[in-house]
N, C-alpha and C. Protein backbone atom coordinates (compact mmCIF):
# COMPACT_ATOMS: atom_id res chain seq x y z
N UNK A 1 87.65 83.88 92.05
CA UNK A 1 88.18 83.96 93.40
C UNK A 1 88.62 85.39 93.68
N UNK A 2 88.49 85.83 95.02
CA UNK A 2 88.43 87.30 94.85
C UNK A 2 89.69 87.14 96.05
N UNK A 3 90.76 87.94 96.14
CA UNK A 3 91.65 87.92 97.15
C UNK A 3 91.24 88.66 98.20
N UNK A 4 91.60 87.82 99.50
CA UNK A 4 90.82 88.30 100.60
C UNK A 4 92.23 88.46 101.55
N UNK A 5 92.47 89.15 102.83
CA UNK A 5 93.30 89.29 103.56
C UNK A 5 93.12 89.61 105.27
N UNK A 6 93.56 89.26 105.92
CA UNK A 6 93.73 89.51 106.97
C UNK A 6 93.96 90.30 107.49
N UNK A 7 93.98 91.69 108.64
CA UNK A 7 95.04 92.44 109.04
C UNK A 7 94.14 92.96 110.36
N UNK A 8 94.97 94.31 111.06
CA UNK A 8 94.38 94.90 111.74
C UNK A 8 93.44 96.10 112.01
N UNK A 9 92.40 96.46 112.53
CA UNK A 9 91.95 97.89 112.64
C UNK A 9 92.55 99.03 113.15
N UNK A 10 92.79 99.98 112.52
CA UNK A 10 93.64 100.84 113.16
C UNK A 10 92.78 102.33 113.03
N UNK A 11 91.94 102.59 111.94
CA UNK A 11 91.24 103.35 112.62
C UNK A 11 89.56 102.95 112.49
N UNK A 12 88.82 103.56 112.87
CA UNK A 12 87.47 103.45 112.20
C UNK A 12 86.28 104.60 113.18
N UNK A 13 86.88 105.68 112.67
CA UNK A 13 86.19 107.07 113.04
C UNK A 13 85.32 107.61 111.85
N UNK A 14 85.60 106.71 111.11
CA UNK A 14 85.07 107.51 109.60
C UNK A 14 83.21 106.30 109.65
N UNK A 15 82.21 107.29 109.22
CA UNK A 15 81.15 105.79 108.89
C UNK A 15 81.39 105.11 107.63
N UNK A 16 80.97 104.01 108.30
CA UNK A 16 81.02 102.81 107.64
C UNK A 16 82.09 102.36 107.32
N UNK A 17 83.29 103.34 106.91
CA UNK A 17 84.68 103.02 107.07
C UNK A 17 85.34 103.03 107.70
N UNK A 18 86.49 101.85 107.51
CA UNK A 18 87.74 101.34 108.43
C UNK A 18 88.66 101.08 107.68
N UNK A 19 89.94 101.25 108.60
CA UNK A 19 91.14 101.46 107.67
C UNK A 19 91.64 99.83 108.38
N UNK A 20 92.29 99.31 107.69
CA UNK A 20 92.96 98.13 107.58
C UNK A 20 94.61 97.94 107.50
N UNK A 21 95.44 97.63 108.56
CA UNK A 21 96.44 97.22 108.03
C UNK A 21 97.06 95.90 107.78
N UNK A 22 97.93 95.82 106.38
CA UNK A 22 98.41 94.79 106.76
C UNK A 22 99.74 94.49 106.64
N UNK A 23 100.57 93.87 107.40
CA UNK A 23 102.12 93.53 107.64
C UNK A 23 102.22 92.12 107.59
N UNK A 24 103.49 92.21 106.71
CA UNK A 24 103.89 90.78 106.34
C UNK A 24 105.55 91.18 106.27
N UNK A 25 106.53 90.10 106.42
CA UNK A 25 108.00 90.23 105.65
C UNK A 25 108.34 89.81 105.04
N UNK A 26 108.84 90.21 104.49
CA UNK A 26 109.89 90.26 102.94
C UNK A 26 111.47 90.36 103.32
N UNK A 27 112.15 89.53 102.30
CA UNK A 27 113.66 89.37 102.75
C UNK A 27 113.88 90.42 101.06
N UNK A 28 114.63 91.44 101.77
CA UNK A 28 115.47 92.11 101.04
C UNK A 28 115.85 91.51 100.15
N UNK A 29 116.44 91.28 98.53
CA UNK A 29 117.03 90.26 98.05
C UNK A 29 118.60 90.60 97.72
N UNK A 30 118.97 91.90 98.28
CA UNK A 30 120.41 91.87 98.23
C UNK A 30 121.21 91.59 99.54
N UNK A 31 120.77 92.01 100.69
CA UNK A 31 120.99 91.96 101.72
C UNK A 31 120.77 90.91 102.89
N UNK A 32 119.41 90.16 102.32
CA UNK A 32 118.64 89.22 102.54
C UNK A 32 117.98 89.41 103.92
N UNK A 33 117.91 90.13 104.85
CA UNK A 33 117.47 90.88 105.37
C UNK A 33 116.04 90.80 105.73
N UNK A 34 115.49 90.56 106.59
CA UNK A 34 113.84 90.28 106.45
C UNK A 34 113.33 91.82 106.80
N UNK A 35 112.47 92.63 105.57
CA UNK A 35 111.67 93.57 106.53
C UNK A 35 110.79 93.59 106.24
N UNK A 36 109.61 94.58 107.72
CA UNK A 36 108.32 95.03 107.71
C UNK A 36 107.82 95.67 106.82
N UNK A 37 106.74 94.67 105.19
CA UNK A 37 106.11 95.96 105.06
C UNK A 37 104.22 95.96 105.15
N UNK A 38 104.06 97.46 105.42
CA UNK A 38 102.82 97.79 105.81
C UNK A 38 101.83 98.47 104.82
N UNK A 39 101.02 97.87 104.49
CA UNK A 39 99.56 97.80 103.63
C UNK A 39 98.34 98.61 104.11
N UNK A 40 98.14 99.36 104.08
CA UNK A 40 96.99 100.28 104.34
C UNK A 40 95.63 100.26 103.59
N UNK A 41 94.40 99.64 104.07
CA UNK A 41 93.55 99.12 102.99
C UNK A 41 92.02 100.15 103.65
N UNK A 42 91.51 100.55 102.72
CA UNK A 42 90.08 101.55 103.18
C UNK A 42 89.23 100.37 103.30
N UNK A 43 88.51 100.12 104.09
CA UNK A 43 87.05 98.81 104.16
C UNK A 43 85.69 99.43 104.16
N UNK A 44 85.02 99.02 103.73
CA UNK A 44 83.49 99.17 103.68
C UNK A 44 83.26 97.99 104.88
N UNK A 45 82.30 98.60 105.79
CA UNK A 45 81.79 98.27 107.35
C UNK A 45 80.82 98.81 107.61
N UNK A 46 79.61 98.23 106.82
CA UNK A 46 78.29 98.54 106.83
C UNK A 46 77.26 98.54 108.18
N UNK A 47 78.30 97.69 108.94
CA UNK A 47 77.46 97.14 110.43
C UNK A 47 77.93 98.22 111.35
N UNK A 48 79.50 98.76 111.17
CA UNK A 48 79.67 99.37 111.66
C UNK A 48 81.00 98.20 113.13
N UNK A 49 80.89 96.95 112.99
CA UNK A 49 81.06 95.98 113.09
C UNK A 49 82.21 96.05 114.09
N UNK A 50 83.15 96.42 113.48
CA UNK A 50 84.99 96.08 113.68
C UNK A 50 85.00 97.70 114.78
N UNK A 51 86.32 97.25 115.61
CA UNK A 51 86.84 98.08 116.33
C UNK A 51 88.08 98.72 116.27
N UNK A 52 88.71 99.61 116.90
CA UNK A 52 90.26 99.49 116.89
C UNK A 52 90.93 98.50 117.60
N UNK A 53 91.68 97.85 116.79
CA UNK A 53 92.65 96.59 117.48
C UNK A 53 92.12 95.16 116.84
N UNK A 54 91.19 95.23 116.59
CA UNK A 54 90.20 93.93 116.08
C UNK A 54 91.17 93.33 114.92
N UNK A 55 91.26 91.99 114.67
CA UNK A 55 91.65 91.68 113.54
C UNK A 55 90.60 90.70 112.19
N UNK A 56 90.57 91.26 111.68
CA UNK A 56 89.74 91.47 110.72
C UNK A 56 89.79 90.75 109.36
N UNK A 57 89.01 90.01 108.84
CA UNK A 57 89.53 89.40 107.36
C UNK A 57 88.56 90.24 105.80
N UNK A 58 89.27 90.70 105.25
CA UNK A 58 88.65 91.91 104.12
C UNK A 58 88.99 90.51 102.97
N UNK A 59 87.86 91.20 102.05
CA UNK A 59 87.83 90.91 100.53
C UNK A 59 87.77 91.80 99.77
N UNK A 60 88.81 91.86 98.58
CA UNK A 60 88.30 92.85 97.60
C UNK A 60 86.87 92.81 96.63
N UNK A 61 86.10 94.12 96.62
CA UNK A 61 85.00 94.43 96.09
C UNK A 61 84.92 95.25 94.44
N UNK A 62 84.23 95.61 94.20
CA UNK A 62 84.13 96.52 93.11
C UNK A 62 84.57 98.12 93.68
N UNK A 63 85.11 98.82 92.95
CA UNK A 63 85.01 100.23 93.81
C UNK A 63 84.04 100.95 94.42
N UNK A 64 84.08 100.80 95.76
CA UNK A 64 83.34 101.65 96.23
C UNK A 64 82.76 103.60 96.67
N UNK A 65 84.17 103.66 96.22
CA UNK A 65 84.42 105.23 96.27
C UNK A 65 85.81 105.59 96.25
N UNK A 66 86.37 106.39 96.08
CA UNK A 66 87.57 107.21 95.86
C UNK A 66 88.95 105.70 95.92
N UNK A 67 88.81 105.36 97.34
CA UNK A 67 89.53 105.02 98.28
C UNK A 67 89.05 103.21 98.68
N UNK A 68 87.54 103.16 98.71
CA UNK A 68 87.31 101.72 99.00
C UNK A 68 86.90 100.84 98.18
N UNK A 69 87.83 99.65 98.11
CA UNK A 69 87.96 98.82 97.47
C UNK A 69 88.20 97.34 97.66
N UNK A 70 88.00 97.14 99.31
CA UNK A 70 87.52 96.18 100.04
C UNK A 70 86.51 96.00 100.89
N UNK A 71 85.79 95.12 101.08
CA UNK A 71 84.84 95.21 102.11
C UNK A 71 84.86 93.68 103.60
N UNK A 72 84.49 94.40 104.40
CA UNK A 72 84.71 93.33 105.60
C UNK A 72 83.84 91.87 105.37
N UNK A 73 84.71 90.86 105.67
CA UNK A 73 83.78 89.74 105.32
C UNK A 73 83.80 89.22 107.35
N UNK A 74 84.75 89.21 108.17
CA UNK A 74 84.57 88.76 109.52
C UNK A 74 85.31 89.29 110.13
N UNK A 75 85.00 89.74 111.72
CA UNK A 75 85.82 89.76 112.64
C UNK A 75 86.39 88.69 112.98
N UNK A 76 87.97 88.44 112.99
CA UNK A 76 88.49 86.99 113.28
C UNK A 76 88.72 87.01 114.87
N UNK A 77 89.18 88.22 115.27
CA UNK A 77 89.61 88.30 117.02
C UNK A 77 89.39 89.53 117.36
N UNK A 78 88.92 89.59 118.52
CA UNK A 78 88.41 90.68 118.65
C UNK A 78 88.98 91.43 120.15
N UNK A 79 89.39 92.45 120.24
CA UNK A 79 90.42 93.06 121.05
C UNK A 79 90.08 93.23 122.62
N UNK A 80 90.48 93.29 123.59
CA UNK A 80 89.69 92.90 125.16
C UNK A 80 89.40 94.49 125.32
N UNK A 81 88.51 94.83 126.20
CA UNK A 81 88.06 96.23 126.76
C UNK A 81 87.46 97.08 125.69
């Protein structure tokens, strides 16, 4: 089973690559406190596929280069205009 994730497009100026974020919360455990944290993932996007704003579901791959180490499996929603 390969862990796969959800998140958003935030950039994808680069070919074939797109950057991925992802945000989830976490409760502090002293404070208990819920905060934002943010995941920054490189994607392989062979189609060229995904946009900015799009939300996107990635799987991790074998390394692809320096930096990519997931690749796009679907656009889940896709952003208006």
């Amino acid at each position: 089973m390969r862990k796969q994730r959800i998140g958003r497009v935030i950039s994808d100026r680069m070919q074939k690559t797109i950057v991925v974020v992802e945000e989830r919360l976490v409760e502090d455990p002293l404070y208990h406190k819920r905060v934002r944290h943010r995941t920054k993932y490189y994607v392989h996007d062979e189609a060229r596929q995904a946009r900015v704003g799009d939300w996107v579901r990635i799987e991790e791959t074998r390394p692809l280069s320096r930096l990519k180490r997931w690749r796009l499996v679907e656009v889940v929603r896709r952003v208006e205009g």
